[in-house]
N, C-alpha and C. Protein backbone atom coordinates (compact mmCIF):
# COMPACT_ATOMS: atom_id res chain seq x y z
N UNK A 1 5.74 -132.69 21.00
CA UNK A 1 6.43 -131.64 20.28
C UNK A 1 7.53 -131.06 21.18
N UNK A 2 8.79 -131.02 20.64
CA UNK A 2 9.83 -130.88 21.32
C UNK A 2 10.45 -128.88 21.32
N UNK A 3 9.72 -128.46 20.31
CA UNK A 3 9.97 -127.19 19.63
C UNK A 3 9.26 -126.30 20.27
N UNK A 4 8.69 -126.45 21.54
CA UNK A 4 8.17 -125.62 22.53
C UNK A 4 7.96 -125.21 23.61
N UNK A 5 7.96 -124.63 24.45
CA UNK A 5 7.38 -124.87 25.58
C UNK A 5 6.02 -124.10 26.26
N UNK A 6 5.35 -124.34 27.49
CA UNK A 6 4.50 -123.72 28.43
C UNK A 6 4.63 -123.28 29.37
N UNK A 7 4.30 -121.61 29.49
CA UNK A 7 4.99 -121.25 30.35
C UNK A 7 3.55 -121.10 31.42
N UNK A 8 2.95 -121.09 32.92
CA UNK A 8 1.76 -120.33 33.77
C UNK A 8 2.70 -119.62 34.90
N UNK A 9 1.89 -118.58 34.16
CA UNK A 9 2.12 -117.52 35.34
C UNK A 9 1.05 -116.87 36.11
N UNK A 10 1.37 -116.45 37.17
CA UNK A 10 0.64 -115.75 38.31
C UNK A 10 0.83 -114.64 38.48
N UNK A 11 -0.67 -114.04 38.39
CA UNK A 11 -0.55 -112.84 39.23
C UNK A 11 -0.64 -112.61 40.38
N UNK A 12 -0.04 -111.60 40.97
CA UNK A 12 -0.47 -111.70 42.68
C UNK A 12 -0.75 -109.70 43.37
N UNK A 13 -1.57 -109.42 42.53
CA UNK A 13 -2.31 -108.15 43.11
C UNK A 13 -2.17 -107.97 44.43
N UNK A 14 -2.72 -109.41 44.97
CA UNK A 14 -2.67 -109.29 46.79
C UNK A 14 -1.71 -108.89 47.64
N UNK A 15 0.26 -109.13 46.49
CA UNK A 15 0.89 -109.00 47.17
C UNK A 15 1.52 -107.68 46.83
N UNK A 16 1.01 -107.44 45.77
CA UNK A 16 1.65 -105.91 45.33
C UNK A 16 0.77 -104.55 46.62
N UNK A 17 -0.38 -105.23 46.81
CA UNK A 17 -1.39 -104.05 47.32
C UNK A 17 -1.21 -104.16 48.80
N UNK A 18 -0.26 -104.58 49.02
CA UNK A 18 0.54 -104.92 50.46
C UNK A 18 2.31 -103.61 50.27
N UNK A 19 2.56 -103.96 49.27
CA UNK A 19 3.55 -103.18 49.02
C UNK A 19 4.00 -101.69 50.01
N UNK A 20 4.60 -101.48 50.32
CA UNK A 20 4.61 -99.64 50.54
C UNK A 20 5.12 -98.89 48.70
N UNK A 21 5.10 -97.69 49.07
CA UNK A 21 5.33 -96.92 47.56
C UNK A 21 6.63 -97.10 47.53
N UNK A 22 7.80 -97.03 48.60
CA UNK A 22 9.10 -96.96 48.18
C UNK A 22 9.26 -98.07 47.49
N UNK A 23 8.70 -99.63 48.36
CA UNK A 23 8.66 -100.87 47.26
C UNK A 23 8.37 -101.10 46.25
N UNK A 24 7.23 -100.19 46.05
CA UNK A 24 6.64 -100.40 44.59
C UNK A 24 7.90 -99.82 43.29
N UNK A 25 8.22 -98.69 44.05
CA UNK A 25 9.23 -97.66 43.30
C UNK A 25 10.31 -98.31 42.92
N UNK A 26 11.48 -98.64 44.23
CA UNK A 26 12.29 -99.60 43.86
C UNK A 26 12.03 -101.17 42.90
N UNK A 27 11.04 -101.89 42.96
CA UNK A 27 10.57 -103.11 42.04
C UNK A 27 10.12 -102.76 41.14
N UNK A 28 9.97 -101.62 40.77
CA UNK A 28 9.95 -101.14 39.14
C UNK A 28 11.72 -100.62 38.05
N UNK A 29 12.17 -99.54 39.32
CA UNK A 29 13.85 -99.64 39.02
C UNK A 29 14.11 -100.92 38.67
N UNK A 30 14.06 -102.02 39.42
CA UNK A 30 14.81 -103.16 39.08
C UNK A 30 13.99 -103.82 38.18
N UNK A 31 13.48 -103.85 37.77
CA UNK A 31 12.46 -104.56 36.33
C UNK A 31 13.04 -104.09 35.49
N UNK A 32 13.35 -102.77 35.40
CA UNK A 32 13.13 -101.85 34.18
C UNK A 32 14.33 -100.72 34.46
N UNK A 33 15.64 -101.16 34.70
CA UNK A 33 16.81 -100.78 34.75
C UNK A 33 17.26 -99.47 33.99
N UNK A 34 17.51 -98.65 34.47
CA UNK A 34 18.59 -97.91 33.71
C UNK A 34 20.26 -98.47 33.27
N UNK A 35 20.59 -98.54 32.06
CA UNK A 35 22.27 -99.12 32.07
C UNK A 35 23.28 -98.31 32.09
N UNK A 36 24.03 -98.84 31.99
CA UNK A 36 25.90 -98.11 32.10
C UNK A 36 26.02 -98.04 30.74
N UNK A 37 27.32 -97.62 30.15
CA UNK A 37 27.95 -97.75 29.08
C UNK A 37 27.76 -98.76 28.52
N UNK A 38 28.10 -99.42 29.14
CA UNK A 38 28.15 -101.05 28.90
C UNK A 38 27.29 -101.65 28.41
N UNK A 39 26.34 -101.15 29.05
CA UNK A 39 24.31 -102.00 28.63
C UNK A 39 24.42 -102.62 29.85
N UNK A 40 25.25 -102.65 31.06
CA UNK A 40 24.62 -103.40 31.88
C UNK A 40 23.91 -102.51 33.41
N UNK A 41 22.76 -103.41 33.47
CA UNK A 41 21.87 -102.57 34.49
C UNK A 41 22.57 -102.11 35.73
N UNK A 42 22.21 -100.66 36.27
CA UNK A 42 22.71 -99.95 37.54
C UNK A 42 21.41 -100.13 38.41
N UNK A 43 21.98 -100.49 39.73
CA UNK A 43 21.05 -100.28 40.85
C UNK A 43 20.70 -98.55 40.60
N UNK A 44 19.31 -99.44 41.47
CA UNK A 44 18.39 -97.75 41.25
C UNK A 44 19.03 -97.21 42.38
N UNK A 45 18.69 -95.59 42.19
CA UNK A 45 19.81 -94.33 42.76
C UNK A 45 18.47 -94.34 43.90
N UNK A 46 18.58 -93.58 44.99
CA UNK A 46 18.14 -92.42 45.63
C UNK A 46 17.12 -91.43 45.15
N UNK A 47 17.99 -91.24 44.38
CA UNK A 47 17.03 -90.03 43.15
C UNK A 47 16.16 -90.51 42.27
N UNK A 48 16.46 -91.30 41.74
CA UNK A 48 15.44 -92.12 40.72
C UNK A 48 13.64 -92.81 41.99
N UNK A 49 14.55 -93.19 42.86
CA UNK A 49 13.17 -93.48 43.56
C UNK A 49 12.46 -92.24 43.65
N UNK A 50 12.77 -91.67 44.20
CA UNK A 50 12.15 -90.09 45.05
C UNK A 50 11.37 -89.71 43.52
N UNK A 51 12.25 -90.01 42.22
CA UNK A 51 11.26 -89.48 40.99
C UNK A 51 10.17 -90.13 41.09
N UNK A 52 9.95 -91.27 40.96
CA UNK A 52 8.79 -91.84 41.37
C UNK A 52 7.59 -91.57 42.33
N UNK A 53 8.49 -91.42 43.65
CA UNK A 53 7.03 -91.22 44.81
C UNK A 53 6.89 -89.75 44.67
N UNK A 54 7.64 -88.70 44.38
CA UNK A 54 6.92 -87.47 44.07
C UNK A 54 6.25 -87.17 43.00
N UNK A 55 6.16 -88.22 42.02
CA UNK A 55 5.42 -87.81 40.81
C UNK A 55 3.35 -88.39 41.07
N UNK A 56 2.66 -87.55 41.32
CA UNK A 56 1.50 -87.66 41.56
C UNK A 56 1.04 -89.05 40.89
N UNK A 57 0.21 -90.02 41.25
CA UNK A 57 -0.49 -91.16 40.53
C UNK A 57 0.69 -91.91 39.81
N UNK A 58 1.95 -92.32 39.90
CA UNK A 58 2.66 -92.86 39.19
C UNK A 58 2.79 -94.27 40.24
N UNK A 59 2.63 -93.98 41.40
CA UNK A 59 2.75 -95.45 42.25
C UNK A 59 1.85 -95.93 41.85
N UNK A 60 0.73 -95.59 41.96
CA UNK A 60 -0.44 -96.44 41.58
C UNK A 60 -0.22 -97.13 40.54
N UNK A 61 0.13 -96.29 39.69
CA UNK A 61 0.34 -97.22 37.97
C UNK A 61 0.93 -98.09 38.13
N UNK A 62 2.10 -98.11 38.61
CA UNK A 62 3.08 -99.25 38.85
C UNK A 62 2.80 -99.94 39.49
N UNK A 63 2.16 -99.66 40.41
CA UNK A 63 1.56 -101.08 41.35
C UNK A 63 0.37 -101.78 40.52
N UNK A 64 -0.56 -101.70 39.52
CA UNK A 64 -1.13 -102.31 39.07
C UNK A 64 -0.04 -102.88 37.41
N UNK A 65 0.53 -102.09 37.32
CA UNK A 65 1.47 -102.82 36.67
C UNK A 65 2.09 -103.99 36.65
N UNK A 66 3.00 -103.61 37.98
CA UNK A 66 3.98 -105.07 38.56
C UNK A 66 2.83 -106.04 38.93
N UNK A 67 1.83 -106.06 39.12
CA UNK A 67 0.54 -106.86 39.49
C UNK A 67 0.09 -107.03 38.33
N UNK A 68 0.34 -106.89 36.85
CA UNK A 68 -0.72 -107.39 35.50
C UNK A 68 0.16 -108.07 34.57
N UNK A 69 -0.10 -109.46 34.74
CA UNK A 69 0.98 -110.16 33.67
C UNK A 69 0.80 -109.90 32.13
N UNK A 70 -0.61 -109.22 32.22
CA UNK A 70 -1.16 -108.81 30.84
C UNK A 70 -0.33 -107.75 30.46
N UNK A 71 0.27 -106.67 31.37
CA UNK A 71 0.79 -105.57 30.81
C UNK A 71 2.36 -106.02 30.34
N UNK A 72 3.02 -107.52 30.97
CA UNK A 72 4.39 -107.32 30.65
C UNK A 72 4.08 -108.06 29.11
C-alpha cells in the first residue's frame, strides 16, 4: 500500500530528566512558538522564559510533556 506511511517514535524521559529548567523552558518556546504578523515563529524572549521558571510546577509539566509522545 502506497497511500501510507509508519511513523516509531521515541520517548526519552531519561533525557528530558537530565534537562535544567531554563532547558526545559526554552524547548517548550521552541515547540510551541509565539508568531509575528506574519505567522512566522519568533525566538523565545528573555521574558517569556523567566514566565515559565517563575510560574510554580509549570517546569515540571513541561518536562513530562516534552518527554510524552502521548501528549503531542
Amino acid at each position: 500500500m502506497s497511500n501510507h506511511t509508519h511513523q516509531i517514535l521515541r520517548s526519552r524521559p531519561d533525557l528530558a530528566s537530565q534537562w535544567d529548567d531554563r532547558e526545559i523552558a526554552k524547548r517548550w518556546l521552541i515547540l510551541t512558538p509565539s508568531k509575528d504578523q506574519n505567522g512566522n515563529p519568533v525566538e523565545p524572549s528573555e521574558s517569556n522564559i523567566q514566565a515559565i521558571l517563575n510560574t510554580p510546577g509549570r517546569v515540571e509539566k513541561l518536562r513530562i510533556r516534552l518527554s510524552d509522545v502521548s501528549w503531542w
